[in-house]
N, C-alpha and C. Protein backbone atom coordinates (compact mmCIF):
# COMPACT_ATOMS: atom_id res chain seq x y z
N UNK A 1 -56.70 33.91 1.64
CA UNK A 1 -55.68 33.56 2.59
C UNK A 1 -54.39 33.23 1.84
N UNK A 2 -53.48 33.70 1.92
CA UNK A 2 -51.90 33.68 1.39
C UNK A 2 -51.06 32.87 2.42
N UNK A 3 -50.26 31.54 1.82
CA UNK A 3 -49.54 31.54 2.70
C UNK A 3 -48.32 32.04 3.01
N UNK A 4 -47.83 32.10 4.24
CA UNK A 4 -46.42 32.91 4.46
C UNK A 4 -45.25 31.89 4.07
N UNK A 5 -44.51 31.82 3.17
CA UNK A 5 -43.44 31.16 2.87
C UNK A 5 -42.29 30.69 4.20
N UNK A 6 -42.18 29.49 4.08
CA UNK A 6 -41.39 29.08 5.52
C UNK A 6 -40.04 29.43 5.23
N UNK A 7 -39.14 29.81 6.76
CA UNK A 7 -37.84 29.93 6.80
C UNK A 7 -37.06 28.57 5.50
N UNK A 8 -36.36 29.22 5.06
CA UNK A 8 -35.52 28.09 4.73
C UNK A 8 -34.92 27.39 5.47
N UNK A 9 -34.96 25.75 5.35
CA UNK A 9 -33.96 25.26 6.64
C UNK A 9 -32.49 25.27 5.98
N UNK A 10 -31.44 25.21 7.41
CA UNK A 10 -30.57 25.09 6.93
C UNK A 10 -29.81 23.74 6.88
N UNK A 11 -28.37 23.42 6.45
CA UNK A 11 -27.81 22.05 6.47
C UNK A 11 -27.83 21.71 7.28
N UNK A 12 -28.08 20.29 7.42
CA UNK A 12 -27.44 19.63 8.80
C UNK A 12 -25.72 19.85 8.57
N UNK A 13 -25.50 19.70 10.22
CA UNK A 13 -23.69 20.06 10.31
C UNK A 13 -23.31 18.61 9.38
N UNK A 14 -21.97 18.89 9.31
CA UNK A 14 -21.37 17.52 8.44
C UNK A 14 -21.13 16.26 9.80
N UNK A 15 -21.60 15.10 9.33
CA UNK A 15 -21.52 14.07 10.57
C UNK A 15 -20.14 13.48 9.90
N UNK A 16 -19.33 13.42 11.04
CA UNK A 16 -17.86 13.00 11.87
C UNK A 16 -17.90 11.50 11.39
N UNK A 17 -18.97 10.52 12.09
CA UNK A 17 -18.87 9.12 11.79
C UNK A 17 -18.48 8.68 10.10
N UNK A 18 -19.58 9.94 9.38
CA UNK A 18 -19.49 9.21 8.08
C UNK A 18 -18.33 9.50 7.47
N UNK A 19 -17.71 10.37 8.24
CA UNK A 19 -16.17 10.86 7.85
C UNK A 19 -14.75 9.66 8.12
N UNK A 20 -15.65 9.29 9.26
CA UNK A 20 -14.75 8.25 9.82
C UNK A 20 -14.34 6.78 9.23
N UNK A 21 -15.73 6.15 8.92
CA UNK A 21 -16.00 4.93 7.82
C UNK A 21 -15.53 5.29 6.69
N UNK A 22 -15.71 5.86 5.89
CA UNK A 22 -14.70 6.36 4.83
C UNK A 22 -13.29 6.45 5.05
N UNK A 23 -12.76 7.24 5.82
CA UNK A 23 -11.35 6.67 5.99
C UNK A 23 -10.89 5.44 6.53
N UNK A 24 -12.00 5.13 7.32
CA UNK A 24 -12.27 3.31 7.45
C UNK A 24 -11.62 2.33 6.26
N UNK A 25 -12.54 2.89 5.16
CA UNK A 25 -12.31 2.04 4.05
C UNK A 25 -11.06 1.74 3.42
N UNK A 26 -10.60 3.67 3.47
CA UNK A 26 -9.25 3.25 2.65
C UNK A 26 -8.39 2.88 3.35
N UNK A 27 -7.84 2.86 4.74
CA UNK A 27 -6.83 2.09 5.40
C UNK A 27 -7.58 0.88 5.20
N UNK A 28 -8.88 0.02 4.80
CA UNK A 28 -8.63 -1.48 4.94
C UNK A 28 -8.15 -1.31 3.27
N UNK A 29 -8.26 -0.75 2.46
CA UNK A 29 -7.19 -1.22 1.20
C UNK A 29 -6.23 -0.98 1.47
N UNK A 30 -5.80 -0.47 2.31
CA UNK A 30 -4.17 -0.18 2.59
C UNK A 30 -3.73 -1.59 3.17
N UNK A 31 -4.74 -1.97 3.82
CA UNK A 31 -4.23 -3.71 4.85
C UNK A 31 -4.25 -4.46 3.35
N UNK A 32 -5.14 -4.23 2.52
CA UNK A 32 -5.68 -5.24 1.26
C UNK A 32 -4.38 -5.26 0.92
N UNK A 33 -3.85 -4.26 -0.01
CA UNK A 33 -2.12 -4.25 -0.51
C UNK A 33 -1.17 -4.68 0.14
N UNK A 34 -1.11 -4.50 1.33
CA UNK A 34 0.31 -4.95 1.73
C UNK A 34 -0.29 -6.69 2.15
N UNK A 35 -1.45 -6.79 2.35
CA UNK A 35 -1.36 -8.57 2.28
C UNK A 35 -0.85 -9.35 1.23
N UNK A 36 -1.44 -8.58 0.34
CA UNK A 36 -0.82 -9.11 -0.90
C UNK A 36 0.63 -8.93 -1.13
N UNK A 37 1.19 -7.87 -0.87
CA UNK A 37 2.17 -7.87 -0.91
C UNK A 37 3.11 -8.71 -0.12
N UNK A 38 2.50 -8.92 0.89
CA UNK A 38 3.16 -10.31 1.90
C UNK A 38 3.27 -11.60 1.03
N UNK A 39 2.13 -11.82 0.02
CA UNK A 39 2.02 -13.11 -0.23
C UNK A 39 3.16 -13.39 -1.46
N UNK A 40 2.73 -12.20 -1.82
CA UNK A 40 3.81 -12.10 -3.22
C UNK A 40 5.08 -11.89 -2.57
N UNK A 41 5.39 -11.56 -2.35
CA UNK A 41 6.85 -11.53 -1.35
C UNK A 41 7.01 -13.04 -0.99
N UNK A 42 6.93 -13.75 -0.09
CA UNK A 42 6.86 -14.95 0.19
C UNK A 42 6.61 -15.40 -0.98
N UNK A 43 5.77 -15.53 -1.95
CA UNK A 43 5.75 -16.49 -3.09
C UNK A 43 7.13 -16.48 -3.93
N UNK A 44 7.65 -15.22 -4.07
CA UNK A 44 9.27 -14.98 -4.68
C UNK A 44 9.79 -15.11 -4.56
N UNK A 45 10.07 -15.27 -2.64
CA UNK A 45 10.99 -16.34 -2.31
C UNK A 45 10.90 -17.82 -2.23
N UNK A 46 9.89 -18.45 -2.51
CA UNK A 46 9.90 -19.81 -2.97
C UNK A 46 10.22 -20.09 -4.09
N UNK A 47 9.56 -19.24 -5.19
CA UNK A 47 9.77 -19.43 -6.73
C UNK A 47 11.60 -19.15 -6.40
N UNK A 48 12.44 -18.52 -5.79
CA UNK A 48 13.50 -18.07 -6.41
C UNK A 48 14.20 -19.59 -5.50
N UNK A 49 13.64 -19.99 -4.53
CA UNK A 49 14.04 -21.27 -3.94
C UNK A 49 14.19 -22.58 -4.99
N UNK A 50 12.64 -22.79 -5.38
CA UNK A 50 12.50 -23.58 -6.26
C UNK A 50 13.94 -23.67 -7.60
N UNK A 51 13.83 -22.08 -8.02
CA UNK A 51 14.60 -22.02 -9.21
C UNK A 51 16.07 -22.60 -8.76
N UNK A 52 16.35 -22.12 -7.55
CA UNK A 52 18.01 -22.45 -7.12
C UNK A 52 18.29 -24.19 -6.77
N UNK A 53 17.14 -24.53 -6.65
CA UNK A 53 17.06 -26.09 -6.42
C UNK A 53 17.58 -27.60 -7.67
N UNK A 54 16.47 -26.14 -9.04
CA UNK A 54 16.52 -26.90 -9.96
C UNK A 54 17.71 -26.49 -10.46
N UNK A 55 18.47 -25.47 -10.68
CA UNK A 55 19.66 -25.95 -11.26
C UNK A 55 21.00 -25.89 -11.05
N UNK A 56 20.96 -26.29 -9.25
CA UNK A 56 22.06 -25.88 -8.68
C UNK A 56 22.84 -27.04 -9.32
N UNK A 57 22.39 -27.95 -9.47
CA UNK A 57 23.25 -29.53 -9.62
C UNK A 57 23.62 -29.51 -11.47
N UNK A 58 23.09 -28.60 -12.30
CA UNK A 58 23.31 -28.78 -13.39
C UNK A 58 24.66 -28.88 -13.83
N UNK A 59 25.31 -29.63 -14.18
CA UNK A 59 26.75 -30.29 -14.62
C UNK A 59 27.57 -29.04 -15.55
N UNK A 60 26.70 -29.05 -17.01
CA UNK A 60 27.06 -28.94 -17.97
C UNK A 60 25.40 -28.17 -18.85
N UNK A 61 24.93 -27.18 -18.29
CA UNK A 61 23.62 -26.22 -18.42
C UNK A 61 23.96 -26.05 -19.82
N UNK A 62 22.51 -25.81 -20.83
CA UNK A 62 23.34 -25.29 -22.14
C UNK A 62 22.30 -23.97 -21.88
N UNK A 63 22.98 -22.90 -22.77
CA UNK A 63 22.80 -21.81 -23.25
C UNK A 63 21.21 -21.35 -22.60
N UNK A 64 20.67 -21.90 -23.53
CA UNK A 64 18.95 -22.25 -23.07
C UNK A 64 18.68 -22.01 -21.78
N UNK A 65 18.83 -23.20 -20.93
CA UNK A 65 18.76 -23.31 -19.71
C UNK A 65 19.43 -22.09 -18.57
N UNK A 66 20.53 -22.01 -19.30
CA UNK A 66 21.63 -20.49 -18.27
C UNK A 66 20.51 -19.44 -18.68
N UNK A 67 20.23 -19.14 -19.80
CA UNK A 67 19.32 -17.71 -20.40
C UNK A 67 18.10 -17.56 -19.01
N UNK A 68 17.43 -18.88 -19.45
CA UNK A 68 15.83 -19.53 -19.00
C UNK A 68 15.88 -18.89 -17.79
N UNK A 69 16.94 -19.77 -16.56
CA UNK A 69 17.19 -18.91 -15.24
C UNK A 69 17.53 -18.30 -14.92
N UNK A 70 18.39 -17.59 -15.55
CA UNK A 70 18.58 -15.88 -15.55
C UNK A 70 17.65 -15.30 -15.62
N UNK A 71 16.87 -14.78 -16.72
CA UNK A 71 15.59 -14.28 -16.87
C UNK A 71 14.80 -14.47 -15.52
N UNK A 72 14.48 -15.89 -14.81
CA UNK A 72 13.67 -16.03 -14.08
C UNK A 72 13.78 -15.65 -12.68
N UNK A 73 15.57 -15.50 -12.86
CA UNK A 73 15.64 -14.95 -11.37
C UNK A 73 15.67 -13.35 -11.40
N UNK A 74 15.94 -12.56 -12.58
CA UNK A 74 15.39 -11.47 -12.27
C UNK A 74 13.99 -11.42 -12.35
N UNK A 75 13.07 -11.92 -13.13
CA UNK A 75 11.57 -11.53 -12.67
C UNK A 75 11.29 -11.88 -11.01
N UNK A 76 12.01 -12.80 -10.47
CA UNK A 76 11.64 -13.53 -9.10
C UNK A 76 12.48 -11.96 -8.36
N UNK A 77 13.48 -11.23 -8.76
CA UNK A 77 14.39 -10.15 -7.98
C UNK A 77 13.01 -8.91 -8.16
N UNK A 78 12.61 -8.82 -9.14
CA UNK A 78 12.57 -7.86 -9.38
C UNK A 78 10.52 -7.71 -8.61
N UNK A 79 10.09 -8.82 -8.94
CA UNK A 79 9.03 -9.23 -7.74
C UNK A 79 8.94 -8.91 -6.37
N UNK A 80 9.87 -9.64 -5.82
CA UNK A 80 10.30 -9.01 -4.65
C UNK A 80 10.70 -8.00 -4.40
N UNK A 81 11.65 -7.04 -4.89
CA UNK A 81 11.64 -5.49 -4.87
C UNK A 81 9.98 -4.85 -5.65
N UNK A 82 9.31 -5.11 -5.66
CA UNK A 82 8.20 -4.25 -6.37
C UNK A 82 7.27 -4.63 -4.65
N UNK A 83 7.79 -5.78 -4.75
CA UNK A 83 6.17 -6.01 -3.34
C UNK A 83 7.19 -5.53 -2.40
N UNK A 84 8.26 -5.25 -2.15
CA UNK A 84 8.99 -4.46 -1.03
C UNK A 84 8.70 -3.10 -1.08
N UNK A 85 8.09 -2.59 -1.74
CA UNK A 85 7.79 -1.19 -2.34
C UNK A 85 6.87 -1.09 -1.51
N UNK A 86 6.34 -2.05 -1.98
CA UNK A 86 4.47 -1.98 -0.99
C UNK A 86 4.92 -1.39 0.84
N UNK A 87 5.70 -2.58 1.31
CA UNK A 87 5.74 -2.83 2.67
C UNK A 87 6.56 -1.26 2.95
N UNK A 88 7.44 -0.76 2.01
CA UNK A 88 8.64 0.37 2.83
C UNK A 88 8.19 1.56 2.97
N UNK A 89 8.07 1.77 4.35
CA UNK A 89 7.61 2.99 5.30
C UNK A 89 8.13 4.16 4.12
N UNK A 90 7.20 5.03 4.32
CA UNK A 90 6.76 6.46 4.07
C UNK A 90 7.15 7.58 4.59
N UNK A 91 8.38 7.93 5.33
CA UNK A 91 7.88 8.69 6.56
C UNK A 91 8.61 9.93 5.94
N UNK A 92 9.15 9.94 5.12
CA UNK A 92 9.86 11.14 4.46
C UNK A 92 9.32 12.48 4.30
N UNK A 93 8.86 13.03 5.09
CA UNK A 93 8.09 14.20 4.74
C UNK A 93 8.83 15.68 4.77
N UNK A 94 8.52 16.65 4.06
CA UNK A 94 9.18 17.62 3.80
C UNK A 94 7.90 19.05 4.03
N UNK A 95 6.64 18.47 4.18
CA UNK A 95 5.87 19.45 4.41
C UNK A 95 5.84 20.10 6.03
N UNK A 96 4.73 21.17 6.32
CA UNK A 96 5.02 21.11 7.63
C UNK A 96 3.78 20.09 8.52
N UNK A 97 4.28 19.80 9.66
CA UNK A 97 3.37 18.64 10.48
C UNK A 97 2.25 19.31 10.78
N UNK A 98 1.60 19.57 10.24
CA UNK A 98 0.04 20.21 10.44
C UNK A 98 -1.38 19.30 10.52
N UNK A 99 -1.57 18.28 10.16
CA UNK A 99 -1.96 17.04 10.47
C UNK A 99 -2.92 16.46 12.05
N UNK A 100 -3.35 16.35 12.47
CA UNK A 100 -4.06 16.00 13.57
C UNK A 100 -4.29 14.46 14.22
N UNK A 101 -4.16 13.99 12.35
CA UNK A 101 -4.80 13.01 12.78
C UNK A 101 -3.41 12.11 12.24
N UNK A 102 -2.62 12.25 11.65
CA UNK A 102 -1.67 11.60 11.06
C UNK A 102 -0.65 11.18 12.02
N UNK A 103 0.34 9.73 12.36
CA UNK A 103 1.21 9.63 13.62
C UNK A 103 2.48 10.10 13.51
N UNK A 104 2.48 10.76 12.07
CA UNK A 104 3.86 11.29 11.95
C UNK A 104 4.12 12.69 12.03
N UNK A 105 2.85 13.25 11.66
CA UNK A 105 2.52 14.58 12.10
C UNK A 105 2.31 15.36 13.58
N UNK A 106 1.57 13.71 14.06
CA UNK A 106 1.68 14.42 15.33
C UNK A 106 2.92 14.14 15.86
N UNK A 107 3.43 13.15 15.73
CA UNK A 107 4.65 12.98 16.64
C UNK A 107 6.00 14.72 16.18
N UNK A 108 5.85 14.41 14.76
CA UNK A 108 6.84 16.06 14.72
C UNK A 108 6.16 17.24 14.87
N UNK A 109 4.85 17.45 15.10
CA UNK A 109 4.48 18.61 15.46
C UNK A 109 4.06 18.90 16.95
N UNK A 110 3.66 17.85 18.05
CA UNK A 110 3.90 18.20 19.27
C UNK A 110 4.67 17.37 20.02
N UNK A 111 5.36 18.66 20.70
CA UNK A 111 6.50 18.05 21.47
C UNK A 111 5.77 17.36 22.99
N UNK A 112 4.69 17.27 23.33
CA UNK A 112 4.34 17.02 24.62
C UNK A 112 3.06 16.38 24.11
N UNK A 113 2.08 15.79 25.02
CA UNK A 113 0.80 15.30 24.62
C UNK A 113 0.04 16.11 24.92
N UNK A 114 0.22 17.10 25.92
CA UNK A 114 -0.58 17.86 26.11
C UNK A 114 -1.09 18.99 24.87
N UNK A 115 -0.24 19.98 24.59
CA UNK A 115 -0.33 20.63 23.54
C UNK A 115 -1.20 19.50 22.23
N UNK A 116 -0.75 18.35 22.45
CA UNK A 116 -1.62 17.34 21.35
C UNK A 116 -3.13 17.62 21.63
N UNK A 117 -3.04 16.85 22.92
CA UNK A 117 -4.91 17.10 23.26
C UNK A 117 -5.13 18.15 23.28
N UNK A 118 -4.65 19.43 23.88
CA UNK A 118 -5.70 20.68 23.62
C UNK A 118 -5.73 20.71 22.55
N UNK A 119 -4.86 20.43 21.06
CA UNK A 119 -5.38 20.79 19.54
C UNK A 119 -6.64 19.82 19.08
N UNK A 120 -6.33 19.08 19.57
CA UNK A 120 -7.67 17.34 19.44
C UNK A 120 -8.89 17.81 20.43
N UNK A 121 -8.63 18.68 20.95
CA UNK A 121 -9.91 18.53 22.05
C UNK A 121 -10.71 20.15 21.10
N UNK A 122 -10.18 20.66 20.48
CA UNK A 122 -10.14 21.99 19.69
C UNK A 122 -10.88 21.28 18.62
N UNK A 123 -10.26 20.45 18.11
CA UNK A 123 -10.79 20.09 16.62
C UNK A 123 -12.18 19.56 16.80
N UNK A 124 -12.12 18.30 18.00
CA UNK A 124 -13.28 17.42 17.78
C UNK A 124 -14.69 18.38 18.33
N UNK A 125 -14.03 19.88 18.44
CA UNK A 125 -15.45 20.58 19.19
C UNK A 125 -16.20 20.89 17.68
N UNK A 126 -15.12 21.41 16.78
CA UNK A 126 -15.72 21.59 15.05
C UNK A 126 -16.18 20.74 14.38
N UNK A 127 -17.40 19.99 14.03
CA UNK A 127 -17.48 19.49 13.52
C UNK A 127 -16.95 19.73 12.22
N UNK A 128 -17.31 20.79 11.55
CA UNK A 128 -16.73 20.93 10.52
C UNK A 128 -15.47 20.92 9.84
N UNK A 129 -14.48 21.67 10.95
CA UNK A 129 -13.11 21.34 10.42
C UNK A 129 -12.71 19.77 11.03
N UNK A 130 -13.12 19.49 11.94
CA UNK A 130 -13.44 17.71 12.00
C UNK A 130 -13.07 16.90 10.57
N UNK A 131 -14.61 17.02 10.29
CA UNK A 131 -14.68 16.10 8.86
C UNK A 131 -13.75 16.87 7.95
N UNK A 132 -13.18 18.03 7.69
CA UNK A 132 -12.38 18.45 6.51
C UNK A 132 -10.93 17.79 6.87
N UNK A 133 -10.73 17.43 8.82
CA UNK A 133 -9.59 17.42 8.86
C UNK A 133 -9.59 15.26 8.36
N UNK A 134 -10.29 14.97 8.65
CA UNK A 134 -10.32 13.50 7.98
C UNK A 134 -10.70 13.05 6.58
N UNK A 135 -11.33 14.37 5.94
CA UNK A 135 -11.23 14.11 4.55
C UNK A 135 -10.39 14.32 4.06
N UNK A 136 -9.18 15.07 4.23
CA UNK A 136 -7.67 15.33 3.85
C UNK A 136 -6.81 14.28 4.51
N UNK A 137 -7.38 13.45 5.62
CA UNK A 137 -6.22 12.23 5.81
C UNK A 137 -6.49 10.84 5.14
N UNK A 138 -7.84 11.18 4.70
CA UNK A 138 -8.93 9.92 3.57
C UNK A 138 -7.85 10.31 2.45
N UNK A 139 -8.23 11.75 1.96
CA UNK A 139 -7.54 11.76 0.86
C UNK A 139 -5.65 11.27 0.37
N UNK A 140 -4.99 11.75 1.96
CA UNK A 140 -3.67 11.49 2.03
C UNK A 140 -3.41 9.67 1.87
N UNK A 141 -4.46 8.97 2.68
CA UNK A 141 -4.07 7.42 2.69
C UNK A 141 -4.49 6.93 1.29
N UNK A 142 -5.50 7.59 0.61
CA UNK A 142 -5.98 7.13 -0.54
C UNK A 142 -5.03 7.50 -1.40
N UNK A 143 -3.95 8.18 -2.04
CA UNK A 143 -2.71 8.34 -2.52
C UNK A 143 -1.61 7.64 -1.99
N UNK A 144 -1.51 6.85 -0.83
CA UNK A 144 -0.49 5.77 -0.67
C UNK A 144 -1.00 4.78 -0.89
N UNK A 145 -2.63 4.39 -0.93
CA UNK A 145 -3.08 3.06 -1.40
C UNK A 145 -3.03 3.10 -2.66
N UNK A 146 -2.83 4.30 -3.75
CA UNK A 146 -2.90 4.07 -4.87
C UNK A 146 -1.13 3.59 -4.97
N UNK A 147 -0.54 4.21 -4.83
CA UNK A 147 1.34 3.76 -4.72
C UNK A 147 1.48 2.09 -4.64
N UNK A 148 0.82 1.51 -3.00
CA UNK A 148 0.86 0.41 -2.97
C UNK A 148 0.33 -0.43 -3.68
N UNK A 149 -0.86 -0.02 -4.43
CA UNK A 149 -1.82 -1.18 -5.42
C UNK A 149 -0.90 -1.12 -6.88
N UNK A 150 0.07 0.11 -7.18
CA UNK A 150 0.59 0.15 -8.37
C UNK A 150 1.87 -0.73 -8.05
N UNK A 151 2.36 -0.74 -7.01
CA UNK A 151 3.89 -1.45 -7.08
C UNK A 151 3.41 -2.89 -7.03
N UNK A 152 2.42 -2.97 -6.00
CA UNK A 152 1.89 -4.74 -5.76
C UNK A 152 1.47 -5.08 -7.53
N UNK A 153 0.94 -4.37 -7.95
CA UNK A 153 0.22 -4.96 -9.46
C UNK A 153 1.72 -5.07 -10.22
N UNK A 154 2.57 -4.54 -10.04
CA UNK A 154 4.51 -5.01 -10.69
C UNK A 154 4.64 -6.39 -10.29
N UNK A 155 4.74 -6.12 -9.04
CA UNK A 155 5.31 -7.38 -7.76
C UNK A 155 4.37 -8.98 -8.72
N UNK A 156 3.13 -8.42 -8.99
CA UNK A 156 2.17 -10.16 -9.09
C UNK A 156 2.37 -10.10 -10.56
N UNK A 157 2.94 -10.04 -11.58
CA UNK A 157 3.11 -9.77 -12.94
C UNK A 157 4.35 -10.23 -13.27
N UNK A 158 5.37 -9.60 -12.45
CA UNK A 158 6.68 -9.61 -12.34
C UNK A 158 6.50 -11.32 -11.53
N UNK A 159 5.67 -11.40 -11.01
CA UNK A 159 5.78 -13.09 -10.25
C UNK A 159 5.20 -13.94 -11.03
N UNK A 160 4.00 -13.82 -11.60
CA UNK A 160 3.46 -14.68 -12.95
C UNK A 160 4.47 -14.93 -14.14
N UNK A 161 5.47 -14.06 -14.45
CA UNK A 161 6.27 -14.06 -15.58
C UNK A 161 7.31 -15.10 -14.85
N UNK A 162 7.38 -14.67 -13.67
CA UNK A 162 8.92 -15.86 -13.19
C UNK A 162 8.30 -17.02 -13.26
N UNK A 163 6.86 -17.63 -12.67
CA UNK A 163 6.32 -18.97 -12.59
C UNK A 163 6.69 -19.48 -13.97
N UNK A 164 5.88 -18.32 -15.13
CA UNK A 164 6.49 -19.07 -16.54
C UNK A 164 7.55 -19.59 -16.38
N UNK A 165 8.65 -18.58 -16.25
CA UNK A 165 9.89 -19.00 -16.55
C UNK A 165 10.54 -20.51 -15.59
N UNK A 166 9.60 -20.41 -14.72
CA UNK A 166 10.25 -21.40 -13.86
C UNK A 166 10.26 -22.51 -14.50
N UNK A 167 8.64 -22.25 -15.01
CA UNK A 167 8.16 -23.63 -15.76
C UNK A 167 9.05 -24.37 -17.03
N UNK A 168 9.35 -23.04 -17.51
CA UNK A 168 10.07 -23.12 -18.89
C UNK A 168 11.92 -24.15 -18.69
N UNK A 169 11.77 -23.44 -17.23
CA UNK A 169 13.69 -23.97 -16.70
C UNK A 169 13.06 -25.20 -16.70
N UNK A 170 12.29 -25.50 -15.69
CA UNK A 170 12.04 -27.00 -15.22
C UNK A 170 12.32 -27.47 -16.88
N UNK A 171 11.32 -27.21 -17.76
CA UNK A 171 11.44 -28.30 -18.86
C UNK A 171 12.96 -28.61 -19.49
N UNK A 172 13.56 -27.07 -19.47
CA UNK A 172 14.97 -27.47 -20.00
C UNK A 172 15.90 -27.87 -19.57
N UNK A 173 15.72 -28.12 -18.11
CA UNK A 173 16.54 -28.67 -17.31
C UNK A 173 16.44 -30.41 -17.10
N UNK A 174 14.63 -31.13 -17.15
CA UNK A 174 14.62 -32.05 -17.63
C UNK A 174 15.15 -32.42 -19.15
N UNK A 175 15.00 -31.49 -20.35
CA UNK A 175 15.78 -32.10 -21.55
C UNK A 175 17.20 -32.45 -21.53
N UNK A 176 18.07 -31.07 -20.45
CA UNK A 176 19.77 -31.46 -20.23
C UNK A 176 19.44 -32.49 -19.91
């Protein structure tokens, strides 16, 4: 008795959900960065508060001290422009709006909602171009979360260096 070799099975279709949680993920690092970037923002403007506090009243500042807060208010400037990086809209696009799932794509590529939903009601019948069309908007947000995690990692560096410096004014501002 021989047995007859079974059909090969084939793939399961690609599932949509797991397409979905994945791009899940990277918009919550996208929320992750710009929180931070909130905090650091707000922290730069205290540090640059703090700094203007301590030596608004200075009489007769020496050298030291003028250098010290200089320095510190550009790391505190330059903090805040790096975590402003984070927060400033994107919308510059030069490709064409081909996109489905993107709000800038759709908004310049259909002029009506209708023409929207019949392309959405088109897509979500494919599974397949489905998940390809959310693994290309995974992939698109995952290249602005990398942008935002590189300017925020300036922004908290650029803010650690001003705390030094703050620290450093405070002392020379107690020695004046």
């Amino acid at each position: 008795m021989t047995e007859v070799p079974s059909a090969p099975e084939s793939e399961p279709p690609p599932n949509p959900d797991h397409a979905w949680k994945a791009l899940g993920l990277v918009i919550d690092w996208i929320k992750h960065a710009e929180a931070k970037a909130g905090a650091t923002l707000a922290a730069a403007g205290v540090t640059g508060g703090v700094l203007y506090n301590l030596v608004k009243d200075a009489s007769t500042p020496s050298s030291w001290l003028i250098a010290s807060a200089l320095v510190c208010a550009l790391a505190v400037l330059g903090a805040g422009l790096c975590a402003s990086m984070v927060l400033w809209p994107r919308l510059r696009m030069k490709e064409d709006p081909t996109s489905l799932l993107y709000f800038h794509h759709i908004a310049r590529g259909h002029a009506a909602g209708d023409t929207y939903a019949t392309s959405l009601v088109a897509l979500t019948k494919d599974m397949e171009a489905l998940v390809t069309e959310i693994a290309s908007q995974s992939w698109a947000n995952s290249r602005v979360a990398h942008d935002k995690y590189m300017w925020g990692g300036r922004a908290i560096r650029l803010l650690l260096c001003a705390l030094i410096l703050l620290s450093v004014t405070a002392g020379l501002r107690v020695i004046d």
